[in-house]
PDB file of N, CA and C in Angstrom:
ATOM      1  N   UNK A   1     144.154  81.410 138.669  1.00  0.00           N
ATOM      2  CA  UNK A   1     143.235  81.679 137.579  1.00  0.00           C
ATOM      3  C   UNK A   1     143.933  82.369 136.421  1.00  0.00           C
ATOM      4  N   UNK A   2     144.832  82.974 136.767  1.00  0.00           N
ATOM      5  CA  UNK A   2     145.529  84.273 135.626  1.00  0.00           C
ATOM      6  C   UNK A   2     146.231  83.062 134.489  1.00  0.00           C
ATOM      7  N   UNK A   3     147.240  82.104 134.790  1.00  0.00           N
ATOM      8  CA  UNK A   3     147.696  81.296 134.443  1.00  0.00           C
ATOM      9  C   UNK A   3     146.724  80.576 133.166  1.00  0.00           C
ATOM     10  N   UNK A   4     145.449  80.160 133.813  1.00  0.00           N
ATOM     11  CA  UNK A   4     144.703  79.191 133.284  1.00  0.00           C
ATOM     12  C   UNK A   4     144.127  80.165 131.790  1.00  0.00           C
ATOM     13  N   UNK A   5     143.799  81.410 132.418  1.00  0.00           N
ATOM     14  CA  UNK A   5     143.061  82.164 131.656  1.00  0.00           C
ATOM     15  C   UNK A   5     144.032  82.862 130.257  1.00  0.00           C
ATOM     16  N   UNK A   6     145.157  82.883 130.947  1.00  0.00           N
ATOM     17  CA  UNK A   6     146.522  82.662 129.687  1.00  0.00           C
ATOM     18  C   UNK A   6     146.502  81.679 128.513  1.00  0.00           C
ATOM     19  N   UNK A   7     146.411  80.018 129.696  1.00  0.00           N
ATOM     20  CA  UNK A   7     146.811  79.194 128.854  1.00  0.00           C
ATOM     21  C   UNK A   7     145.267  78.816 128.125  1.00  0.00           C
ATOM     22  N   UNK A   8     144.607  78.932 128.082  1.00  0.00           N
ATOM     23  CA  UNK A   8     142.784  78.573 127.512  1.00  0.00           C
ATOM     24  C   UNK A   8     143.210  79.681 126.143  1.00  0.00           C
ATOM     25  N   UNK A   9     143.549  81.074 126.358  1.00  0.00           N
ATOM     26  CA  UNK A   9     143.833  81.663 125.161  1.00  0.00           C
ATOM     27  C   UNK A   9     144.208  81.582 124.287  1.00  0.00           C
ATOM     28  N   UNK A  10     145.762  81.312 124.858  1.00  0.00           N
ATOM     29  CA  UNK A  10     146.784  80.622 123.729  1.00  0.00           C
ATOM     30  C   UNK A  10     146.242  79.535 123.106  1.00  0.00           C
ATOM     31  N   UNK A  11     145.557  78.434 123.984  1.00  0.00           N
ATOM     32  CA  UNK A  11     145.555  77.156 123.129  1.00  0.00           C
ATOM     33  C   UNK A  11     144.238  76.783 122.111  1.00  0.00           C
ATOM     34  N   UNK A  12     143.411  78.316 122.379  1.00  0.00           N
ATOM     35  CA  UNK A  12     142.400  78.624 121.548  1.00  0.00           C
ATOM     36  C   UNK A  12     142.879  79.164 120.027  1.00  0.00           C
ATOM     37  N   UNK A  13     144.047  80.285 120.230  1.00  0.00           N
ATOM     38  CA  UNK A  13     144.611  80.989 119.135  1.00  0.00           C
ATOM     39  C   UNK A  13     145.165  79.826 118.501  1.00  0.00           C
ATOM     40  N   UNK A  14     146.026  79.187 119.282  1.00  0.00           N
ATOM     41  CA  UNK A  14     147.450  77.774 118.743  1.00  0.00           C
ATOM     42  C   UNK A  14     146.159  76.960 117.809  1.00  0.00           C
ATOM     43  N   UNK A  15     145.152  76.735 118.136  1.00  0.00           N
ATOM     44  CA  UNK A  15     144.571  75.911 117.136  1.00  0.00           C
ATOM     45  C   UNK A  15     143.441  76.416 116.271  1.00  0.00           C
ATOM     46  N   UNK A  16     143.183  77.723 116.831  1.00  0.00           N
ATOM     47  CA  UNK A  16     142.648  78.348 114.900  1.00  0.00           C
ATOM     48  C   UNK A  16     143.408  78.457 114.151  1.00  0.00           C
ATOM     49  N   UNK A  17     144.722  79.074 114.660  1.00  0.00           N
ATOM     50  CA  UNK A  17     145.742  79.292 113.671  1.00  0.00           C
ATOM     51  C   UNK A  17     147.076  78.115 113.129  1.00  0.00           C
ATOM     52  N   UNK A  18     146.096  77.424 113.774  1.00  0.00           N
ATOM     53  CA  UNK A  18     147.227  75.493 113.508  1.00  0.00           C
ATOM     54  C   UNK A  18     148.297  75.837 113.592  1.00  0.00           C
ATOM     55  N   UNK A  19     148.797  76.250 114.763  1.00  0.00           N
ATOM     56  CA  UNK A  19     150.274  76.866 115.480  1.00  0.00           C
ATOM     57  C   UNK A  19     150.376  75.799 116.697  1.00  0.00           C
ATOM     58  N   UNK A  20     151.379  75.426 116.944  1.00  0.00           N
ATOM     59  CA  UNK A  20     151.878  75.040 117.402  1.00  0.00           C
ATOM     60  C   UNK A  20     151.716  75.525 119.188  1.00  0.00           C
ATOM     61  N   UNK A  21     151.101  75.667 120.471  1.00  0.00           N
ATOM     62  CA  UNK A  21     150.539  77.002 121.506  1.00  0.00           C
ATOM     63  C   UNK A  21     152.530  76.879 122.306  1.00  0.00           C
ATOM     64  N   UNK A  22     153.408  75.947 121.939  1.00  0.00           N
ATOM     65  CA  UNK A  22     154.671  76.797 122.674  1.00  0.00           C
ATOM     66  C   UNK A  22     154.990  77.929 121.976  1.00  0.00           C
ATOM     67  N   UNK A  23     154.909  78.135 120.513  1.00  0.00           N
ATOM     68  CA  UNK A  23     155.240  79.249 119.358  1.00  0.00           C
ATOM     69  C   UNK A  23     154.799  80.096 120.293  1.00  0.00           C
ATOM     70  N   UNK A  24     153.620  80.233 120.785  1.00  0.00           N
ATOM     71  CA  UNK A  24     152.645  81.645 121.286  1.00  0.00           C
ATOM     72  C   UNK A  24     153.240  81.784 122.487  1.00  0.00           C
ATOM     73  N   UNK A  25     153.650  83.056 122.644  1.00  0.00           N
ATOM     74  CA  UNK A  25     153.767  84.020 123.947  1.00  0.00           C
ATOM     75  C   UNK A  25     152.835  85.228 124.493  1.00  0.00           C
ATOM     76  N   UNK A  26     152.902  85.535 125.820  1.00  0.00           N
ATOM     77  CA  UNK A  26     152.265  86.907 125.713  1.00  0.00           C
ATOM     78  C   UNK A  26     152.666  88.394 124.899  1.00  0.00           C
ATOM     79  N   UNK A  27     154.291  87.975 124.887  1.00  0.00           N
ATOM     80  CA  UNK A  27     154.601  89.037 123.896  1.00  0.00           C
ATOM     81  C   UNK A  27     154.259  88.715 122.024  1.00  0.00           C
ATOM     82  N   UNK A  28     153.694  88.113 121.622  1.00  0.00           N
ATOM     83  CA  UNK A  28     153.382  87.186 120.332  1.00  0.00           C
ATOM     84  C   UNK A  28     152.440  88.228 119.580  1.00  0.00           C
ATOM     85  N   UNK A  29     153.155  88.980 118.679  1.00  0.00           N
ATOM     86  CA  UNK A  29     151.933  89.942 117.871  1.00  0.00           C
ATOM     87  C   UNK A  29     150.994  89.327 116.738  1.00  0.00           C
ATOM     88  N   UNK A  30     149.863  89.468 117.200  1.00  0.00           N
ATOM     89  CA  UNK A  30     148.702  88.453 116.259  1.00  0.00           C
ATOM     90  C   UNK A  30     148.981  89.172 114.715  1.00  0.00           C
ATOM     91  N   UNK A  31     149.597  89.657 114.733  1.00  0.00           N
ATOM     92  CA  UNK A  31     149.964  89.961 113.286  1.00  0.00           C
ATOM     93  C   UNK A  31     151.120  88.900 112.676  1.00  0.00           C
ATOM     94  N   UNK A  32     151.952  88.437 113.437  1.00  0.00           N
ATOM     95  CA  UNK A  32     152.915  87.524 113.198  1.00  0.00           C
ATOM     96  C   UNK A  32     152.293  86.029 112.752  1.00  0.00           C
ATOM     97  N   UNK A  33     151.071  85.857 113.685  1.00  0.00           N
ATOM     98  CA  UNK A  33     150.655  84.522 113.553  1.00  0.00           C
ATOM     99  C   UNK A  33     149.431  84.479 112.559  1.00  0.00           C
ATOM    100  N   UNK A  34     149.391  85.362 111.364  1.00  0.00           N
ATOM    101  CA  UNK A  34     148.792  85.655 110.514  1.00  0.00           C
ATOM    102  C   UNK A  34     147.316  85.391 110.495  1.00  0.00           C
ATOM    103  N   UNK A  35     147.093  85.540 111.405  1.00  0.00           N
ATOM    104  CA  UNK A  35     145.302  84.678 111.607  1.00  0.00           C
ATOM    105  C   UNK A  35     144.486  86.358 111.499  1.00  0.00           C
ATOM    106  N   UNK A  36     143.684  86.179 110.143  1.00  0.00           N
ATOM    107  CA  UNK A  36     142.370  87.009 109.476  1.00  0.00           C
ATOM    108  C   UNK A  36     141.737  87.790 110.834  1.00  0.00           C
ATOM    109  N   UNK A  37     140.933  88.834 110.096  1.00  0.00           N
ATOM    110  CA  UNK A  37     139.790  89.235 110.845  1.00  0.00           C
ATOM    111  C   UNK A  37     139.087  88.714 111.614  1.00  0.00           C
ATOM    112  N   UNK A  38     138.721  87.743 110.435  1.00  0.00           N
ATOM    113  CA  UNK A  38     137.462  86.589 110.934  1.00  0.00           C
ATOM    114  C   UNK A  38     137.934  85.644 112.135  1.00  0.00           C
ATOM    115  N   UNK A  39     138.928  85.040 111.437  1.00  0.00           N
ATOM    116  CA  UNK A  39     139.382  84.364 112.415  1.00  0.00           C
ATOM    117  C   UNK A  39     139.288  84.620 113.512  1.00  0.00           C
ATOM    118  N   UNK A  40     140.132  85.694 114.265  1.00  0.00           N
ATOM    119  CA  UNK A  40     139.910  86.078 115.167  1.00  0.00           C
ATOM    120  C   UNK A  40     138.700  86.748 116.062  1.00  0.00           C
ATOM    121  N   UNK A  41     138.035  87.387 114.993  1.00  0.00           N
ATOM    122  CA  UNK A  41     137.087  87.336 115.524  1.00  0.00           C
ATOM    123  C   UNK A  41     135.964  86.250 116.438  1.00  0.00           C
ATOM    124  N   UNK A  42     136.660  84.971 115.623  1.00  0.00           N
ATOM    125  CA  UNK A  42     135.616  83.914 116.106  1.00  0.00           C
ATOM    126  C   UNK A  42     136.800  83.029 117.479  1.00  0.00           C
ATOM    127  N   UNK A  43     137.759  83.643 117.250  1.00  0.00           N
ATOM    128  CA  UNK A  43     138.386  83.711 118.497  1.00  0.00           C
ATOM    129  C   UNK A  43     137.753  84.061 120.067  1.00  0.00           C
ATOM    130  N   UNK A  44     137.467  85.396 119.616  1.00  0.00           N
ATOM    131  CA  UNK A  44     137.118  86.362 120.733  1.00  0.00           C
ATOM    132  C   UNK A  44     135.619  85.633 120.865  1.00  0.00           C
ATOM    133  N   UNK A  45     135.265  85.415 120.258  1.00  0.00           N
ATOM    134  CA  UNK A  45     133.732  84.976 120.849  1.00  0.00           C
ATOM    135  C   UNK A  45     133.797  83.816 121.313  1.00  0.00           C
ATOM    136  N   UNK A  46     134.523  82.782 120.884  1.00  0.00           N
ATOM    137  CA  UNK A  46     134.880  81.923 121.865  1.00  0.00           C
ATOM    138  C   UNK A  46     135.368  82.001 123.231  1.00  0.00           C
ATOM    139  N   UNK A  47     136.189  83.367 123.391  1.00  0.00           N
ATOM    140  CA  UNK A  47     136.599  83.500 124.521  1.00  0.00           C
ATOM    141  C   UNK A  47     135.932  84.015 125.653  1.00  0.00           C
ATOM    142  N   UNK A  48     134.510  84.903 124.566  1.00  0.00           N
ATOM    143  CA  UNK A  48     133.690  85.059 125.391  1.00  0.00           C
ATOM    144  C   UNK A  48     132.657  84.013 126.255  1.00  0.00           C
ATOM    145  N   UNK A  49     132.656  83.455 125.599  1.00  0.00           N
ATOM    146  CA  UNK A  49     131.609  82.160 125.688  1.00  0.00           C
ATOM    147  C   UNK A  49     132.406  81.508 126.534  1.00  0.00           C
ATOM    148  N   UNK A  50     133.643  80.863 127.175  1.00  0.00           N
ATOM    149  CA  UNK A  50     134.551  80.575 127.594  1.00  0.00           C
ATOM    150  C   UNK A  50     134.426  80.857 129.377  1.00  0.00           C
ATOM    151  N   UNK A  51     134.714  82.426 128.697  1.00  0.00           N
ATOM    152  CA  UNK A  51     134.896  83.079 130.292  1.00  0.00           C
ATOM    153  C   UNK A  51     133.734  84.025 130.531  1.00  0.00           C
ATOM    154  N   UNK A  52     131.996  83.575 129.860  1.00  0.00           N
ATOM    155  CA  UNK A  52     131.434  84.033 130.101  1.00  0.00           C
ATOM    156  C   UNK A  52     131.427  85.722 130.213  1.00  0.00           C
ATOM    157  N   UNK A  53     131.976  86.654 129.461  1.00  0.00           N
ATOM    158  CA  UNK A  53     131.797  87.953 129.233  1.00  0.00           C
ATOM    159  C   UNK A  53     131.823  88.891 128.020  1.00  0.00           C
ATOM    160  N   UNK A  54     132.024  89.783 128.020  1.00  0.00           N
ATOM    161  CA  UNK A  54     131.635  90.395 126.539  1.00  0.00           C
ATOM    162  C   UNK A  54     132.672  91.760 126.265  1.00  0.00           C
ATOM    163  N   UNK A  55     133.722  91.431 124.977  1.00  0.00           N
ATOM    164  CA  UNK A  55     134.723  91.989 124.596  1.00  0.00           C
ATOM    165  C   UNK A  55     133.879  93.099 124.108  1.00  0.00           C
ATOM    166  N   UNK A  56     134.085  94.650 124.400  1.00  0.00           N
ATOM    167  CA  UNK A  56     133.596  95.604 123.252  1.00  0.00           C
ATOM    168  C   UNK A  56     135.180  95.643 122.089  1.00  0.00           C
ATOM    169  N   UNK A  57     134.301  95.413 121.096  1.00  0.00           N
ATOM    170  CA  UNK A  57     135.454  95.447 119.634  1.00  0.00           C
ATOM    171  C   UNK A  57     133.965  96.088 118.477  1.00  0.00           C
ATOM    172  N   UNK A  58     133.221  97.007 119.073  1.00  0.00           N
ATOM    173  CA  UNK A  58     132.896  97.777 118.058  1.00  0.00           C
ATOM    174  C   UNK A  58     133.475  98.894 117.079  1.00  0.00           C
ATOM    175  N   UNK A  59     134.282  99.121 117.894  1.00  0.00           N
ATOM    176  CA  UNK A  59     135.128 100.197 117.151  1.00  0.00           C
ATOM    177  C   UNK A  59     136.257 100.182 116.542  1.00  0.00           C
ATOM    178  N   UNK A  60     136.859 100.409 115.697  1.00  0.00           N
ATOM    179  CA  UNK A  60     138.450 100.131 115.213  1.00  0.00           C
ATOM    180  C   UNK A  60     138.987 100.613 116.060  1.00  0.00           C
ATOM    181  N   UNK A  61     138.943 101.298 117.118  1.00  0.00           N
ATOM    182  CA  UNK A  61     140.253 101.868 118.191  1.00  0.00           C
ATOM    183  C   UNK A  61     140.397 100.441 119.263  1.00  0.00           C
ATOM    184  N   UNK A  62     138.859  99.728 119.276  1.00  0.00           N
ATOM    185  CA  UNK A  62     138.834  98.840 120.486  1.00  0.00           C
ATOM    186  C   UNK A  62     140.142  97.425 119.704  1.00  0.00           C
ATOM    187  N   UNK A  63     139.408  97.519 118.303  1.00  0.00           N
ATOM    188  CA  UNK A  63     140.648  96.482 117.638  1.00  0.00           C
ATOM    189  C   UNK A  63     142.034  96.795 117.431  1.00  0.00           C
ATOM    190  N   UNK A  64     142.377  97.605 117.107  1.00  0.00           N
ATOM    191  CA  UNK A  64     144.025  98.451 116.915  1.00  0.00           C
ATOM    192  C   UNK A  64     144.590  98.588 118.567  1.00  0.00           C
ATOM    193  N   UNK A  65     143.703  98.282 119.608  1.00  0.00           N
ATOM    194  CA  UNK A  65     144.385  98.140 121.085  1.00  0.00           C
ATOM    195  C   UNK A  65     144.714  96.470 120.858  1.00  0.00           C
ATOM    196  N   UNK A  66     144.415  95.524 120.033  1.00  0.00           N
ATOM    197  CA  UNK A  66     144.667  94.643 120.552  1.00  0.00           C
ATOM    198  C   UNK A  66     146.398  93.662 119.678  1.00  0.00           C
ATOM    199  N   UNK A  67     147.107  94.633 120.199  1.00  0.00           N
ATOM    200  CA  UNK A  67     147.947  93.759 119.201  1.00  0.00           C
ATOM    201  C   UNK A  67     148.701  92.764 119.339  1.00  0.00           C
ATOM    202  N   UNK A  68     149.278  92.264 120.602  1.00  0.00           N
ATOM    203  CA  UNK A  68     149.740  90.867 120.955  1.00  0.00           C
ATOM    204  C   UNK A  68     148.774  89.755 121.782  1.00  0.00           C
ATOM    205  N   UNK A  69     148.985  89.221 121.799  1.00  0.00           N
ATOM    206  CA  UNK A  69     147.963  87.493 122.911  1.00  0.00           C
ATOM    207  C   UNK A  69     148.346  88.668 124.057  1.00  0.00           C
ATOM    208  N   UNK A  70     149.348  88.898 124.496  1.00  0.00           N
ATOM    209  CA  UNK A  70     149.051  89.445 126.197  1.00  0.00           C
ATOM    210  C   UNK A  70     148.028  90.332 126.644  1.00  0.00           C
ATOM    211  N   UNK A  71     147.717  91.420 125.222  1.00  0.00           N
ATOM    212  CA  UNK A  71     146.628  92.185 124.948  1.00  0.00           C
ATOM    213  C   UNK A  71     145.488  92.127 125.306  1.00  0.00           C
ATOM    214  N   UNK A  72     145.250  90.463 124.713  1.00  0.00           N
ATOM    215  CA  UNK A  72     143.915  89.921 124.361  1.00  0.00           C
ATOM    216  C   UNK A  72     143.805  89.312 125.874  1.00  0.00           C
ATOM    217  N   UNK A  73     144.987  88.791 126.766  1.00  0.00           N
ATOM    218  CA  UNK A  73     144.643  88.076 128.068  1.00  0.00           C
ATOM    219  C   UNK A  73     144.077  88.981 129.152  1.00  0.00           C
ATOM    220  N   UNK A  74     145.316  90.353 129.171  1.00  0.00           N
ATOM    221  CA  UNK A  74     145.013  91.209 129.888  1.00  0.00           C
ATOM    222  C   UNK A  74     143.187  91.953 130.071  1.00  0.00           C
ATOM    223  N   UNK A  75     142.594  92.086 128.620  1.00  0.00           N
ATOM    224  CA  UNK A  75     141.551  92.343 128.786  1.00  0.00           C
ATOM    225  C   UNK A  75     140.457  91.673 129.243  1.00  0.00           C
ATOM    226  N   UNK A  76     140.535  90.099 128.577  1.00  0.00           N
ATOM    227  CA  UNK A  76     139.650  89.322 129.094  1.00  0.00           C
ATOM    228  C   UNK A  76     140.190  89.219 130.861  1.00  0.00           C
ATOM    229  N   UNK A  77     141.206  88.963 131.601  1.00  0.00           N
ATOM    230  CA  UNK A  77     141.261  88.789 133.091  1.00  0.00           C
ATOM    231  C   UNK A  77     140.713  90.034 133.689  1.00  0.00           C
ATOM    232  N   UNK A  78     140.913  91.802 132.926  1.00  0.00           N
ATOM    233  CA  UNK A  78     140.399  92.341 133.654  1.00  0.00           C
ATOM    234  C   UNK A  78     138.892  92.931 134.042  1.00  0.00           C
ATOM    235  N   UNK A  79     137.847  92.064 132.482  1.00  0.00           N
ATOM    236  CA  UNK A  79     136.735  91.680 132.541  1.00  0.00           C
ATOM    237  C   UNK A  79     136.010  90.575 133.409  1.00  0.00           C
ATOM    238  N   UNK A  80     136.991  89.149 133.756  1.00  0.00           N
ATOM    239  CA  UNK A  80     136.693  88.258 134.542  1.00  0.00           C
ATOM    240  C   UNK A  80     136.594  88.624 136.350  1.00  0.00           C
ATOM    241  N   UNK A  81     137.288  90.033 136.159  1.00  0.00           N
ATOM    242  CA  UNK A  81     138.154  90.552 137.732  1.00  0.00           C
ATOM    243  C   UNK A  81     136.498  91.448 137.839  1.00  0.00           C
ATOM    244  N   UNK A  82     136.007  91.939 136.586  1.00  0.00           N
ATOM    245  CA  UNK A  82     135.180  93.270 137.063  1.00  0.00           C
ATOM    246  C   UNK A  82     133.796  92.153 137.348  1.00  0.00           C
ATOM    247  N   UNK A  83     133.979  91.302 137.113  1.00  0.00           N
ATOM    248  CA  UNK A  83     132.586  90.216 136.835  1.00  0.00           C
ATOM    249  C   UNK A  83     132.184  89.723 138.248  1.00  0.00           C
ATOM    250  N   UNK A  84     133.325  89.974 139.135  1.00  0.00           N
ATOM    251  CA  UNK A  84     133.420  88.975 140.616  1.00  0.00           C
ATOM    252  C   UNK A  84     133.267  89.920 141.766  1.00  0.00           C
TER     253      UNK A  84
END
């Protein structure tokens, strides 16, 4: 599952941000791959919708934790882990 839940990420980011998903790593700082607020934002809700759960990103501390794809995997798997 960890794998899958990696690669569904990446290939969500790889095509909002019309990147290429080998470019993307877990070490890959979403600052590099220049993709907006918004963008991402509509990232994360996809991902919610995806893997069925719910990112808290109300706060600027919850967003300033998220700064590479491994970031963003790690949280969603350890939301999918608390779900089961």
């Amino acid at each position: 599952m960890s794998k899958d839940v990696e690669a569904s990420i990446i290939a969500m980011i790889a095509s909002a941000g019309e990147i290429e998903p080998g470019e993307i790593t877990r070490d890959t700082e979403l600052a590099e791959l220049e993709i907006d607020s918004l963008v991402l934002t509509e990232i994360v809700m996809d991902i919610e919708d995806e893997h069925d759960i719910e990112i808290d990103l109300n706060t600027a501390e919850a967003w300033e934790s998220l700064k590479t794809v491994g970031d963003i995997v790690d949280v969603v798997k350890q939301l999918v882990a608390a779900k089961t």
